[in-house]
PDB file of N, CA and C in Angstrom:
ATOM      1  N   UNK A   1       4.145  -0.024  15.823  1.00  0.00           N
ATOM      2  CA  UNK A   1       4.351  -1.012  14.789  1.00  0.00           C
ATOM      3  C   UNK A   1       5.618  -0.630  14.033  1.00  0.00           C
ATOM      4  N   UNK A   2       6.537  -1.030  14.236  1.00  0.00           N
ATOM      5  CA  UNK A   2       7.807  -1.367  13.511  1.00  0.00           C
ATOM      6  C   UNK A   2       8.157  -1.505  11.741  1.00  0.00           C
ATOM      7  N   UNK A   3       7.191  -2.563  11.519  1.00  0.00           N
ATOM      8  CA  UNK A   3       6.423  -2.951  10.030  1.00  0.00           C
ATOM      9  C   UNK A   3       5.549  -2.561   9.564  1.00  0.00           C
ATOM     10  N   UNK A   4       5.207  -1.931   7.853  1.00  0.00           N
ATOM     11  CA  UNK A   4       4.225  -1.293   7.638  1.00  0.00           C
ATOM     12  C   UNK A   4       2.794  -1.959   7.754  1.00  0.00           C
ATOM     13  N   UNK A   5       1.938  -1.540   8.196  1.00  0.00           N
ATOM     14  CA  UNK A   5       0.742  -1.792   7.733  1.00  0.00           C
ATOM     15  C   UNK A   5       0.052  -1.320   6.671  1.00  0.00           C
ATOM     16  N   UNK A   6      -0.223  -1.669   5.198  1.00  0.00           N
ATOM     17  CA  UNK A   6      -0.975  -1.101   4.348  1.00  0.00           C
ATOM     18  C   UNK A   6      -2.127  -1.236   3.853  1.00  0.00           C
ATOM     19  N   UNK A   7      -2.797  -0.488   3.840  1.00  0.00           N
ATOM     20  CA  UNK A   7      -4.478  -0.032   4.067  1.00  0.00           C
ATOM     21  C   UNK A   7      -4.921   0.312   2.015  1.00  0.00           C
ATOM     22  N   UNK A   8      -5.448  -0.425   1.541  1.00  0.00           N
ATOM     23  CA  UNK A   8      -6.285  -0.083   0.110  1.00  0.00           C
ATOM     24  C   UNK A   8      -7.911  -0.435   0.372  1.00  0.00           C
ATOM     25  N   UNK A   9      -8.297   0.459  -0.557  1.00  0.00           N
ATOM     26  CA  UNK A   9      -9.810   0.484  -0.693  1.00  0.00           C
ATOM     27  C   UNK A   9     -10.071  -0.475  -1.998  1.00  0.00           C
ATOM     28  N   UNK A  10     -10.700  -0.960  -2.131  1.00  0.00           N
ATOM     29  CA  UNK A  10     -11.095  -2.274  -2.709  1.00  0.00           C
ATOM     30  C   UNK A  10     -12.444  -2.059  -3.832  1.00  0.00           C
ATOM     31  N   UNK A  11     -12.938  -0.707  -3.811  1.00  0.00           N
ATOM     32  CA  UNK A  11     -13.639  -0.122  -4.264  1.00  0.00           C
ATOM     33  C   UNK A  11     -14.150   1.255  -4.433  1.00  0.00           C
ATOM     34  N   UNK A  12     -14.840   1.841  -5.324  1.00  0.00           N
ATOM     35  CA  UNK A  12     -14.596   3.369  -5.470  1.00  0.00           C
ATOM     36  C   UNK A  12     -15.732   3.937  -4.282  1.00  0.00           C
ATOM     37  N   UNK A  13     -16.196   3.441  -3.421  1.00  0.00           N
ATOM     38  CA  UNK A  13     -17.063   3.655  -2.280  1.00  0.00           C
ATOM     39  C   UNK A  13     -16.607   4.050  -1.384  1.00  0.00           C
ATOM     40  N   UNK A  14     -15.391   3.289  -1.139  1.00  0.00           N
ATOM     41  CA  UNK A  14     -14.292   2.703   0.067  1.00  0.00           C
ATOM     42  C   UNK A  14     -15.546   1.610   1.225  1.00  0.00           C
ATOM     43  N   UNK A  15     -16.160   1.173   0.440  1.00  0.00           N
ATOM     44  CA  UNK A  15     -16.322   0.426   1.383  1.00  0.00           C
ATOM     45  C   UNK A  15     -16.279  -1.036   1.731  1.00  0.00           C
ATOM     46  N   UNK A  16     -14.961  -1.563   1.079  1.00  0.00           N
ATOM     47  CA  UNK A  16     -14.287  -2.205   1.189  1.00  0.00           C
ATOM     48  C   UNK A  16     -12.913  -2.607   0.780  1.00  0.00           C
ATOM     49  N   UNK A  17     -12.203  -2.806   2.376  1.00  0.00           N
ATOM     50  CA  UNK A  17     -10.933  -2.175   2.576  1.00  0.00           C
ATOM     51  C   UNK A  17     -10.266  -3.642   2.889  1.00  0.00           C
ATOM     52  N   UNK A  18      -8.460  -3.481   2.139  1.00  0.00           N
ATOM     53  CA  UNK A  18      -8.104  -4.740   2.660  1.00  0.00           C
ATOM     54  C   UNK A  18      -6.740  -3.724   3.754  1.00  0.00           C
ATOM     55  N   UNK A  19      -6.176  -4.910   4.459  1.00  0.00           N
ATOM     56  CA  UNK A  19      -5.317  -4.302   5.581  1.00  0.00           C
ATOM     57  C   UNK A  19      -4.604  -5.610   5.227  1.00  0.00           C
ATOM     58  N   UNK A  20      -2.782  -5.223   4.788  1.00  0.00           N
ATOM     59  CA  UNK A  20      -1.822  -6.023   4.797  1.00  0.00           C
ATOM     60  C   UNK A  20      -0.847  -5.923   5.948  1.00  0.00           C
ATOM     61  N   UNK A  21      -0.381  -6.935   6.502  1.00  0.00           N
ATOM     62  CA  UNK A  21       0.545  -6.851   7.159  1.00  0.00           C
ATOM     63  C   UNK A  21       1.829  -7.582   7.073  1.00  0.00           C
ATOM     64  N   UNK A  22       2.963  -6.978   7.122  1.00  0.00           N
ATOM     65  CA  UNK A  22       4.485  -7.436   6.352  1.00  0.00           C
ATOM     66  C   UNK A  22       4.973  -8.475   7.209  1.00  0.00           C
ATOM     67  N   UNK A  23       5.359  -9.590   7.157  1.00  0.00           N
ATOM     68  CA  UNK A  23       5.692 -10.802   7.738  1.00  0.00           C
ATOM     69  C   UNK A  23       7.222 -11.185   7.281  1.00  0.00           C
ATOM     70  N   UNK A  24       7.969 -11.573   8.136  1.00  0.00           N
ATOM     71  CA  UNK A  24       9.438 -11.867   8.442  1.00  0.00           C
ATOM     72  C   UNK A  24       9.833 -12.487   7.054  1.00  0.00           C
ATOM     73  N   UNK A  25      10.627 -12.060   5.983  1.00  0.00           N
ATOM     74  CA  UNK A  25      10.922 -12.581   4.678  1.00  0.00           C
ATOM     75  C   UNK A  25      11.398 -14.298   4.447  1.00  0.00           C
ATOM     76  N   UNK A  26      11.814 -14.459   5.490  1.00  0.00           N
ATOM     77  CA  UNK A  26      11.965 -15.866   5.174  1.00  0.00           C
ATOM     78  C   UNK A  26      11.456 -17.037   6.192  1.00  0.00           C
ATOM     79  N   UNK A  27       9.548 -16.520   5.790  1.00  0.00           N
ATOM     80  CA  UNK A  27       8.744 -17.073   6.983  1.00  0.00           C
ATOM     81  C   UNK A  27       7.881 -17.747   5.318  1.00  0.00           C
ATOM     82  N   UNK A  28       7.597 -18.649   5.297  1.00  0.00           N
ATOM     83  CA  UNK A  28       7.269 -19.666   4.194  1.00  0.00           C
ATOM     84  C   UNK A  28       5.417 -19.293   4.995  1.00  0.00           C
ATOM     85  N   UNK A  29       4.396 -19.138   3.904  1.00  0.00           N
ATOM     86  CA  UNK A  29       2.987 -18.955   3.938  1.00  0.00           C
ATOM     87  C   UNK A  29       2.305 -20.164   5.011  1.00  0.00           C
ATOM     88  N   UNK A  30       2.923 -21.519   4.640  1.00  0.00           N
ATOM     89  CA  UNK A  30       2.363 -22.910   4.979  1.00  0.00           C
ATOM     90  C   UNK A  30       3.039 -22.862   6.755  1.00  0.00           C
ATOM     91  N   UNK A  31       3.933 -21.977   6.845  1.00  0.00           N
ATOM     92  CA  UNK A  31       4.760 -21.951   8.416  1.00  0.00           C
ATOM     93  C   UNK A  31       3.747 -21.204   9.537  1.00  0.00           C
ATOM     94  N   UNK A  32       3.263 -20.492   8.486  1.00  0.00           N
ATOM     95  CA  UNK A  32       2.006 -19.149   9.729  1.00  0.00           C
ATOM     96  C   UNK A  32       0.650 -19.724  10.358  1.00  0.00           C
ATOM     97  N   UNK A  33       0.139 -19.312  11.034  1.00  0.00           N
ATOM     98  CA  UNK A  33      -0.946 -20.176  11.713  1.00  0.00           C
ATOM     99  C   UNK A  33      -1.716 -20.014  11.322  1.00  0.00           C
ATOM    100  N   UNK A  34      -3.101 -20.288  10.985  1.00  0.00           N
ATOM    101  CA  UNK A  34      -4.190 -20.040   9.752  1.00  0.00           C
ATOM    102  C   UNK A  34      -4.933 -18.399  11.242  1.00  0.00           C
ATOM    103  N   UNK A  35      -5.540 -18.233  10.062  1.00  0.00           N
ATOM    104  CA  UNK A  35      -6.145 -16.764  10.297  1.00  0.00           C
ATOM    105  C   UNK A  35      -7.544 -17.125  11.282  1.00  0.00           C
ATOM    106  N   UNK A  36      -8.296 -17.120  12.271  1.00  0.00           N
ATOM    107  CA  UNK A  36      -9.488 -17.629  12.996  1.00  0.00           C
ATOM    108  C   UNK A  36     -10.600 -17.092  12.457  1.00  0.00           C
ATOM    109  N   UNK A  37     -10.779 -16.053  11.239  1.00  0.00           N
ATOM    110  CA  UNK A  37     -11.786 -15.426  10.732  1.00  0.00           C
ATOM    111  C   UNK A  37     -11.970 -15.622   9.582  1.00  0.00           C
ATOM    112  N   UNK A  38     -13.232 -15.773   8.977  1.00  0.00           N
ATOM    113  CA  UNK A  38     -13.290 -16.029   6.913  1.00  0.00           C
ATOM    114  C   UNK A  38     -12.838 -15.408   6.456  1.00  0.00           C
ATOM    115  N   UNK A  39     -13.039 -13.474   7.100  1.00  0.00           N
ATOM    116  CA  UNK A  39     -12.619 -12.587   5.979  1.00  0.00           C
ATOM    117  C   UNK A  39     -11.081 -12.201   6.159  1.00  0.00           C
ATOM    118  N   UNK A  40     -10.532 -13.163   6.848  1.00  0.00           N
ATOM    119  CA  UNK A  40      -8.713 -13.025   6.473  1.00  0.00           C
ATOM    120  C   UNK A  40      -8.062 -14.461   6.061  1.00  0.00           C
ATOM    121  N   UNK A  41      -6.871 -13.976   5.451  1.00  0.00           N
ATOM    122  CA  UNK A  41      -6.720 -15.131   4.573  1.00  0.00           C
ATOM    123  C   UNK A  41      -4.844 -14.753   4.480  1.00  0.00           C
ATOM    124  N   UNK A  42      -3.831 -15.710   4.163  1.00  0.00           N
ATOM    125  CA  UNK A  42      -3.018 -15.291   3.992  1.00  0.00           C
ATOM    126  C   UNK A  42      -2.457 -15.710   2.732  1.00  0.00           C
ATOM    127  N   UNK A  43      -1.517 -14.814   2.410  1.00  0.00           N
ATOM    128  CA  UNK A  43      -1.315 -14.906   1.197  1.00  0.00           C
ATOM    129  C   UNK A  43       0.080 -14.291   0.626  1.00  0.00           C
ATOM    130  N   UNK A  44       1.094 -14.863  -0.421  1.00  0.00           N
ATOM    131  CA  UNK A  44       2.359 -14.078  -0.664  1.00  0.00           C
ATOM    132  C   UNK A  44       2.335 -13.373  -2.124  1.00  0.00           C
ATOM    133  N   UNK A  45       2.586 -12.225  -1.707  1.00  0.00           N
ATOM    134  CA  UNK A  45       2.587 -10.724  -2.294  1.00  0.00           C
ATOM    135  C   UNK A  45       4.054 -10.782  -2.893  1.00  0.00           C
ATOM    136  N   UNK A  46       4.628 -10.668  -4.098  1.00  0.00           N
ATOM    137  CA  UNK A  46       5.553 -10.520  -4.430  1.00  0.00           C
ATOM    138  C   UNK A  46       6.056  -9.341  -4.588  1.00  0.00           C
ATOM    139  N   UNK A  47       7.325  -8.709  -4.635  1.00  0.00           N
ATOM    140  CA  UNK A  47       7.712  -7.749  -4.581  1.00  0.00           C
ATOM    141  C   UNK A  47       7.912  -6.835  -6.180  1.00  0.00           C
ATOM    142  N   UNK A  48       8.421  -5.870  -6.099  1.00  0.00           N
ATOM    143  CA  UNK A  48       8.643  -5.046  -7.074  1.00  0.00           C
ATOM    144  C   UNK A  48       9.556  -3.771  -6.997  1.00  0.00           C
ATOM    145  N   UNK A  49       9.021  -3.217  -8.173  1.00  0.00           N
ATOM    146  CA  UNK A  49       9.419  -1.847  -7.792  1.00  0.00           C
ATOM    147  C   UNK A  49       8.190  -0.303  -7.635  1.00  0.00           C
ATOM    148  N   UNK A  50       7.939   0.555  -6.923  1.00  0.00           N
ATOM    149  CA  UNK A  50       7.255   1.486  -6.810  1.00  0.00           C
ATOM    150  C   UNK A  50       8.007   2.481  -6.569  1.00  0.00           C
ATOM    151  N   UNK A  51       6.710   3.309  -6.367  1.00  0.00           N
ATOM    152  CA  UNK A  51       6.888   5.108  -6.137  1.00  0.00           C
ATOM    153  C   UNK A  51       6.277   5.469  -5.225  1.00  0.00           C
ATOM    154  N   UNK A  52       7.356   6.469  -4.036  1.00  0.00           N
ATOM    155  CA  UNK A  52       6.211   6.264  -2.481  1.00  0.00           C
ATOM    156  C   UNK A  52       6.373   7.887  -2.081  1.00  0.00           C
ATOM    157  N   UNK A  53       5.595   8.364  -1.962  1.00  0.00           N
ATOM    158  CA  UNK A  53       5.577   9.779  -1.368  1.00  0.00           C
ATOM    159  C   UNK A  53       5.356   9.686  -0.314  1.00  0.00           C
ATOM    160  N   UNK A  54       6.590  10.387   1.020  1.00  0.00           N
ATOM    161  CA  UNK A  54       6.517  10.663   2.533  1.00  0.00           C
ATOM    162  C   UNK A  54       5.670  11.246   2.964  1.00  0.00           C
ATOM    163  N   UNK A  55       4.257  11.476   3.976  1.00  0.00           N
ATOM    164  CA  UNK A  55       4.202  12.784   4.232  1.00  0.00           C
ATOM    165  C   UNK A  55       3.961  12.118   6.087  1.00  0.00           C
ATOM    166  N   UNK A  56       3.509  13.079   6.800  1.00  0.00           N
ATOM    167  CA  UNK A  56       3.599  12.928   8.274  1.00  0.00           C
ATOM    168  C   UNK A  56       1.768  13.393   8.369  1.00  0.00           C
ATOM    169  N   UNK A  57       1.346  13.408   9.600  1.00  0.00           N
ATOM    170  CA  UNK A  57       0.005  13.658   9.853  1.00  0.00           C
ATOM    171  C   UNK A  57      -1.230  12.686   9.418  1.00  0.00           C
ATOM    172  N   UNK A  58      -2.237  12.690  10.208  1.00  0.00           N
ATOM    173  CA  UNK A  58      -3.209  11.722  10.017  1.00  0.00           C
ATOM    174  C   UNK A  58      -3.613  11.537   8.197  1.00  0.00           C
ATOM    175  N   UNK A  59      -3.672  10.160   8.133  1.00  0.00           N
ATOM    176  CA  UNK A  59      -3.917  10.267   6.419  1.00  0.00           C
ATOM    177  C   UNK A  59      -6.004   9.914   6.877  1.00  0.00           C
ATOM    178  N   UNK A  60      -6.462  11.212   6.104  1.00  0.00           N
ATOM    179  CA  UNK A  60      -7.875  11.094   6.014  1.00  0.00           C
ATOM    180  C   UNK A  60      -7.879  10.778   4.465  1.00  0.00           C
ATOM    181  N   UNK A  61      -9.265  10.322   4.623  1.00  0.00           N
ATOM    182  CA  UNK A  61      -9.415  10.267   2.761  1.00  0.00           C
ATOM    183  C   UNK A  61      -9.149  11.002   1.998  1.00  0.00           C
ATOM    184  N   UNK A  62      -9.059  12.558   1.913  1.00  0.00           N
ATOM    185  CA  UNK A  62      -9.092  13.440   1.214  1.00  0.00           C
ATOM    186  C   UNK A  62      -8.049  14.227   0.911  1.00  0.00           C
ATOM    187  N   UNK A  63      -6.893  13.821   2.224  1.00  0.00           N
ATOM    188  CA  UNK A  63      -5.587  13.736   1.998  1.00  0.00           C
ATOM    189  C   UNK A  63      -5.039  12.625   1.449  1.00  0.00           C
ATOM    190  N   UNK A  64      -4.738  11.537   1.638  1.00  0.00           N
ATOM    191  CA  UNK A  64      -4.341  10.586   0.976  1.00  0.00           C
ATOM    192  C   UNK A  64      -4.946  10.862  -0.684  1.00  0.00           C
ATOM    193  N   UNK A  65      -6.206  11.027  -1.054  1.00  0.00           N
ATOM    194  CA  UNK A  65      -6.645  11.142  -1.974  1.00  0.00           C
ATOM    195  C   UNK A  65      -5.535  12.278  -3.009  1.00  0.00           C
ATOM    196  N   UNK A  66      -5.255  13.475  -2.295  1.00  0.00           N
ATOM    197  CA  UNK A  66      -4.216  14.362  -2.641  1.00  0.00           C
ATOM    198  C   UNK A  66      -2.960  14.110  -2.669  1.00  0.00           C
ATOM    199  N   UNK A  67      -3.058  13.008  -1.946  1.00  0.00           N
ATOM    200  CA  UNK A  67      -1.193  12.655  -2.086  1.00  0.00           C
ATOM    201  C   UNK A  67      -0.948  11.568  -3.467  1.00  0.00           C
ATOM    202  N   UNK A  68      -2.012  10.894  -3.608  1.00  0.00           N
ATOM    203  CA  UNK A  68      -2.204   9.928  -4.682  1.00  0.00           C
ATOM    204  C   UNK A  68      -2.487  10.736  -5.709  1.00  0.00           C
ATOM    205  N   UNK A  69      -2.715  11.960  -6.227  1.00  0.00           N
ATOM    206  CA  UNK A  69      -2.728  12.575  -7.262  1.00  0.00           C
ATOM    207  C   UNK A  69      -1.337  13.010  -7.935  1.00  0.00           C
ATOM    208  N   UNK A  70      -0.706  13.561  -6.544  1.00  0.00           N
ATOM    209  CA  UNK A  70       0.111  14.270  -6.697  1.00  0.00           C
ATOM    210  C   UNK A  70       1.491  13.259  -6.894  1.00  0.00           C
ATOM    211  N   UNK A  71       1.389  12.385  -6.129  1.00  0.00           N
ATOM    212  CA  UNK A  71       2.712  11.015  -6.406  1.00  0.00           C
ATOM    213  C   UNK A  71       2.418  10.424  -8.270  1.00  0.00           C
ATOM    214  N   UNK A  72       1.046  10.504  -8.512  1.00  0.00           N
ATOM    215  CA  UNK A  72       0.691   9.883 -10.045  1.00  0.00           C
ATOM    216  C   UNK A  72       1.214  11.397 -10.968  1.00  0.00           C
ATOM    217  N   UNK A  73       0.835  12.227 -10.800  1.00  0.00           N
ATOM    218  CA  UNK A  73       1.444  13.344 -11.739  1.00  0.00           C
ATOM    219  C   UNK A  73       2.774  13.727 -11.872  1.00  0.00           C
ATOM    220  N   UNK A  74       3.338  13.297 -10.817  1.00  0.00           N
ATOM    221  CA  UNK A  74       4.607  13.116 -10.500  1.00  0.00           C
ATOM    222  C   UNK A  74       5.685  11.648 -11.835  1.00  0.00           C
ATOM    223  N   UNK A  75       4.481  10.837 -11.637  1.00  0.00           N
ATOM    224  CA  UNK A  75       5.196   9.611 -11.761  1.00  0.00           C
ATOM    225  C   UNK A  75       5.013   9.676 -13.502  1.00  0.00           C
ATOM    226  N   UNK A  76       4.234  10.363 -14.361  1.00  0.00           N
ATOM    227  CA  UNK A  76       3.729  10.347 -14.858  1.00  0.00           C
ATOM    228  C   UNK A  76       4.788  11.974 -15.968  1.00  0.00           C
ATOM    229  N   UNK A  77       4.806  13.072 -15.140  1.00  0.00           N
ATOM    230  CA  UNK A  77       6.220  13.669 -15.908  1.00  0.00           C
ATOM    231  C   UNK A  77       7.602  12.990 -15.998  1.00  0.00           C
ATOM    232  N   UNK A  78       7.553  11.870 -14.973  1.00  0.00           N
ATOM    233  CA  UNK A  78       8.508  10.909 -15.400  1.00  0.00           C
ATOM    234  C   UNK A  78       8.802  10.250 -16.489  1.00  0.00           C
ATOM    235  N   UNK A  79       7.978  10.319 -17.321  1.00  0.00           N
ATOM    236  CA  UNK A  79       7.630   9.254 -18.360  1.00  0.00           C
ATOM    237  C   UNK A  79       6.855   7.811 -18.159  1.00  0.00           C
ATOM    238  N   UNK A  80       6.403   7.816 -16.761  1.00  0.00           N
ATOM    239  CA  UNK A  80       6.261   6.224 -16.783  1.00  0.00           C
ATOM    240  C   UNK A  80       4.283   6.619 -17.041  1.00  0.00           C
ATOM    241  N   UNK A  81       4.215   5.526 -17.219  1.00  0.00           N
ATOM    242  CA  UNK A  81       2.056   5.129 -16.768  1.00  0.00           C
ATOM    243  C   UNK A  81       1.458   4.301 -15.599  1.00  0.00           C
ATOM    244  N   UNK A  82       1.293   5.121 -14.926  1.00  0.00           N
ATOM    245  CA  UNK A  82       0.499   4.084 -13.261  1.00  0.00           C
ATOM    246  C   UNK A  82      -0.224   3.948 -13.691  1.00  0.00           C
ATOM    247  N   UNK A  83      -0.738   2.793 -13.322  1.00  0.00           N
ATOM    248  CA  UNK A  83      -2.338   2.012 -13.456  1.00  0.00           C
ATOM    249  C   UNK A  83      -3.051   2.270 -12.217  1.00  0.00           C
ATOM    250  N   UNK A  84      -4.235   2.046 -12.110  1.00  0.00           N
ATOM    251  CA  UNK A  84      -4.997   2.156 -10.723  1.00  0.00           C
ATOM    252  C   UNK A  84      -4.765   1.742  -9.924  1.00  0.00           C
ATOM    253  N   UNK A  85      -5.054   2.611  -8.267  1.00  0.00           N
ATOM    254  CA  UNK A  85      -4.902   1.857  -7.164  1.00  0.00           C
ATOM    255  C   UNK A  85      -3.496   2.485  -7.045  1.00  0.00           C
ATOM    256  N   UNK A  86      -3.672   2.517  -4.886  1.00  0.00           N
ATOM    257  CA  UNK A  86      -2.116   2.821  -4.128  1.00  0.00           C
ATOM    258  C   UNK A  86      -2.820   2.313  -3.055  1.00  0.00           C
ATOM    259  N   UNK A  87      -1.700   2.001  -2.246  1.00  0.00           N
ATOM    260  CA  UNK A  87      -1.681   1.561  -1.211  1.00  0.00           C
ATOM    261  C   UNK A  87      -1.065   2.431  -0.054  1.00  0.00           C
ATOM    262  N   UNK A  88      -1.236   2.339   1.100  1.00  0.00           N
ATOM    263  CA  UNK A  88      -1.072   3.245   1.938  1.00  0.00           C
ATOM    264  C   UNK A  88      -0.525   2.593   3.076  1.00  0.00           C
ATOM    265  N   UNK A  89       1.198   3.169   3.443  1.00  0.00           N
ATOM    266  CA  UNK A  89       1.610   2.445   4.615  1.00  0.00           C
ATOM    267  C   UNK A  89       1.720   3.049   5.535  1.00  0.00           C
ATOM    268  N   UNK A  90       1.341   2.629   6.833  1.00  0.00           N
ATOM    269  CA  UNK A  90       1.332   3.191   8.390  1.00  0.00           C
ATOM    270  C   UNK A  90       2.219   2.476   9.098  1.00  0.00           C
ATOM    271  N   UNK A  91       2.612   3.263   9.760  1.00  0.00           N
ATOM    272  CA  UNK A  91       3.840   3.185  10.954  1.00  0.00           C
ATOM    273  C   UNK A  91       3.518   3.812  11.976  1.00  0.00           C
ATOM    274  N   UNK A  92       3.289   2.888  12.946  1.00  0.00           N
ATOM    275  CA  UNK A  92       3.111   3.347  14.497  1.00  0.00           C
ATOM    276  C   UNK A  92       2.375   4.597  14.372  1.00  0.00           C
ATOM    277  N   UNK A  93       1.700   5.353  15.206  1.00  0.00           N
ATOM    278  CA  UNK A  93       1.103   6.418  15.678  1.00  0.00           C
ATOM    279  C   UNK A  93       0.936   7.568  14.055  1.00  0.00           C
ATOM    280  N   UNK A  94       0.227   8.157  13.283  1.00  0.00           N
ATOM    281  CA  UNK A  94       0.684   9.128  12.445  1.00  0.00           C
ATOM    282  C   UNK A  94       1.439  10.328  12.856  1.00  0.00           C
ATOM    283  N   UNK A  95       1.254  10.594  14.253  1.00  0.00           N
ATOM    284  CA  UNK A  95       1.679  11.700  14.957  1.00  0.00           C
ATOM    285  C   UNK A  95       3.296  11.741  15.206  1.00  0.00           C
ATOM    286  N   UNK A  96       3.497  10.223  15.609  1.00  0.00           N
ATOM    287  CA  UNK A  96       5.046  10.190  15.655  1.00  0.00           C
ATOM    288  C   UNK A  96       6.290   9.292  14.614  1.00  0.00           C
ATOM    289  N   UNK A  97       5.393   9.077  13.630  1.00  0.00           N
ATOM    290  CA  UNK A  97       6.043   8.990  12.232  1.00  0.00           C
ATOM    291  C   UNK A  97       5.610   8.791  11.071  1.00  0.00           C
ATOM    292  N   UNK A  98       6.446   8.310   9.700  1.00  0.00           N
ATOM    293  CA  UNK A  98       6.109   9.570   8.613  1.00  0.00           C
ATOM    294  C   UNK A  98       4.993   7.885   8.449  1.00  0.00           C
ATOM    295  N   UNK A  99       3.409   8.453   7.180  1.00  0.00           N
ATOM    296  CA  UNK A  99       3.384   7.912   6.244  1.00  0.00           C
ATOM    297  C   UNK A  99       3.139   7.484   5.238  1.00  0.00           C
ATOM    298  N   UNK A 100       3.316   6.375   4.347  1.00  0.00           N
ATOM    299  CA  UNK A 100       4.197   6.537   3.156  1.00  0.00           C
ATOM    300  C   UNK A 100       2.757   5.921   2.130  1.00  0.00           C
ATOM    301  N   UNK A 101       2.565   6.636   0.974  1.00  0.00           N
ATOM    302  CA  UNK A 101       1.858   6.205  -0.475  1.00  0.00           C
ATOM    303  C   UNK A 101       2.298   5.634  -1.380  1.00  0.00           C
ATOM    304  N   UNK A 102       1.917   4.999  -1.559  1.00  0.00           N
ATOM    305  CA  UNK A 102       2.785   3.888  -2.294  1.00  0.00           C
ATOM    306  C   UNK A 102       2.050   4.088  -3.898  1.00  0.00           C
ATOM    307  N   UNK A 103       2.877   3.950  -5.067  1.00  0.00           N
ATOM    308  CA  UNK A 103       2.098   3.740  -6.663  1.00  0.00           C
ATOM    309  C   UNK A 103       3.301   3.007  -7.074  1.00  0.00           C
ATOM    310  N   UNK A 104       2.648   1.435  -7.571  1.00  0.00           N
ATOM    311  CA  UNK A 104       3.606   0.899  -8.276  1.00  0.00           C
ATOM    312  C   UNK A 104       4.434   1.275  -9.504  1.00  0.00           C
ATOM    313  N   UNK A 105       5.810   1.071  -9.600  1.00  0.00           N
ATOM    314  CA  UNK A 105       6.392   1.555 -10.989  1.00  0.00           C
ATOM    315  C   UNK A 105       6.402   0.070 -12.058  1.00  0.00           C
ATOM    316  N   UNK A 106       6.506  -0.998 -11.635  1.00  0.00           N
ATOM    317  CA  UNK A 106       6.506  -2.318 -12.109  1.00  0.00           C
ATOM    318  C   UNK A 106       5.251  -3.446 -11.447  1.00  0.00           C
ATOM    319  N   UNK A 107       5.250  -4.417 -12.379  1.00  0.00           N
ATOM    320  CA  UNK A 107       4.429  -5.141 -11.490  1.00  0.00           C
ATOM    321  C   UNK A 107       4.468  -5.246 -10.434  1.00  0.00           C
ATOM    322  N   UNK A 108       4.000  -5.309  -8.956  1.00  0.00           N
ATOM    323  CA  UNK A 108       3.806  -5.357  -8.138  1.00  0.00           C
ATOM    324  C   UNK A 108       2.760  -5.175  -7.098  1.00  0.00           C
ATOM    325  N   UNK A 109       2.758  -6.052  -6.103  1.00  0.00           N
ATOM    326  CA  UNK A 109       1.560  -5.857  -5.231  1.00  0.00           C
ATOM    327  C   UNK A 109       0.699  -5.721  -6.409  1.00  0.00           C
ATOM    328  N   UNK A 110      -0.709  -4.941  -5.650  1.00  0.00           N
ATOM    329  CA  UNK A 110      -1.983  -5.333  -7.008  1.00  0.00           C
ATOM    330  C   UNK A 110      -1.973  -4.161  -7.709  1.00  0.00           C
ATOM    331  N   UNK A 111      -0.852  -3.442  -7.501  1.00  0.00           N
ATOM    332  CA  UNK A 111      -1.162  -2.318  -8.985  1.00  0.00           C
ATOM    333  C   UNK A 111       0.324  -2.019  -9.401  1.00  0.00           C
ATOM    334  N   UNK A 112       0.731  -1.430 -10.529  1.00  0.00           N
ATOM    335  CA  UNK A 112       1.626  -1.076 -11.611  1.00  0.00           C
ATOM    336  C   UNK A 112       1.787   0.393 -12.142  1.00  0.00           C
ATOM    337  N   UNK A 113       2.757   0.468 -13.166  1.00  0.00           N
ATOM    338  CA  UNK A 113       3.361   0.746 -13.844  1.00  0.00           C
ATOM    339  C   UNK A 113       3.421   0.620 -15.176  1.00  0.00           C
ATOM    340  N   UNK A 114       2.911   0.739 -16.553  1.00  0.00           N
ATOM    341  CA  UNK A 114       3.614   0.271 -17.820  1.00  0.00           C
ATOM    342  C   UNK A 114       5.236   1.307 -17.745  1.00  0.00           C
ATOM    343  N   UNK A 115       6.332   0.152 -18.031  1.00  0.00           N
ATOM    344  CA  UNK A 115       7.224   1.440 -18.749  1.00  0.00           C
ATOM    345  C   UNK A 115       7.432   1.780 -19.939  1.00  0.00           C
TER     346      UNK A 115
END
């Protein structure tokens, strides 16, 4: 996969997860073919600005969980305030490239930033 795929938990259980997938920027919502299942739906995500920490190797919960601490404490001697929630992007195989945690710095996607 070329384009990220990003993976959030939707609840403090994790047991329910949404999966985004990044679509050609100047592909209009009403242009895409409807989804064949209830529980997908499409929808446009506006952009922003965030804060994304690299790392490589399988993201398990408990890593990702550590990388999302560590990108918020990070973001956070910055001066800024994350709000809840990151998102998590995958690229092809974890084995053969990096990937990336995402914490919003501004509105964006479904979580933020105050500055």
């Amino acid at each position: 996969m070329t384009t990220p795929v990003f993976t959030q938990a939707n609840d403090a259980d994790l047991s329910k997860l949404s999966i985004q997938i990044v679509l050609p920027f100047d592909k209009e919502t009403e242009s895409l073919p409807n989804p064949n299942q209830e529980t997908a739906r499409l929808r446009k995500v506006e952009g922003g600005i965030v804060a994304i920490m690299k790392f490589s190797g399988k993201p398990t919960e408990d890593i990702v969980r550590e990388k999302e601490k560590t990108l918020r404490a990070n973001i956070i001697k910055d001066g800024l305030k994350p709000q809840p929630g990151c998102l998590l992007a995958r690229y092809n195989d974890p084995g053969r490239t990096w990937t990336f945690i995402m914490v919003c710095c501004k509105t964006c996607l479904s979580v933020s930033v105050d500055f």
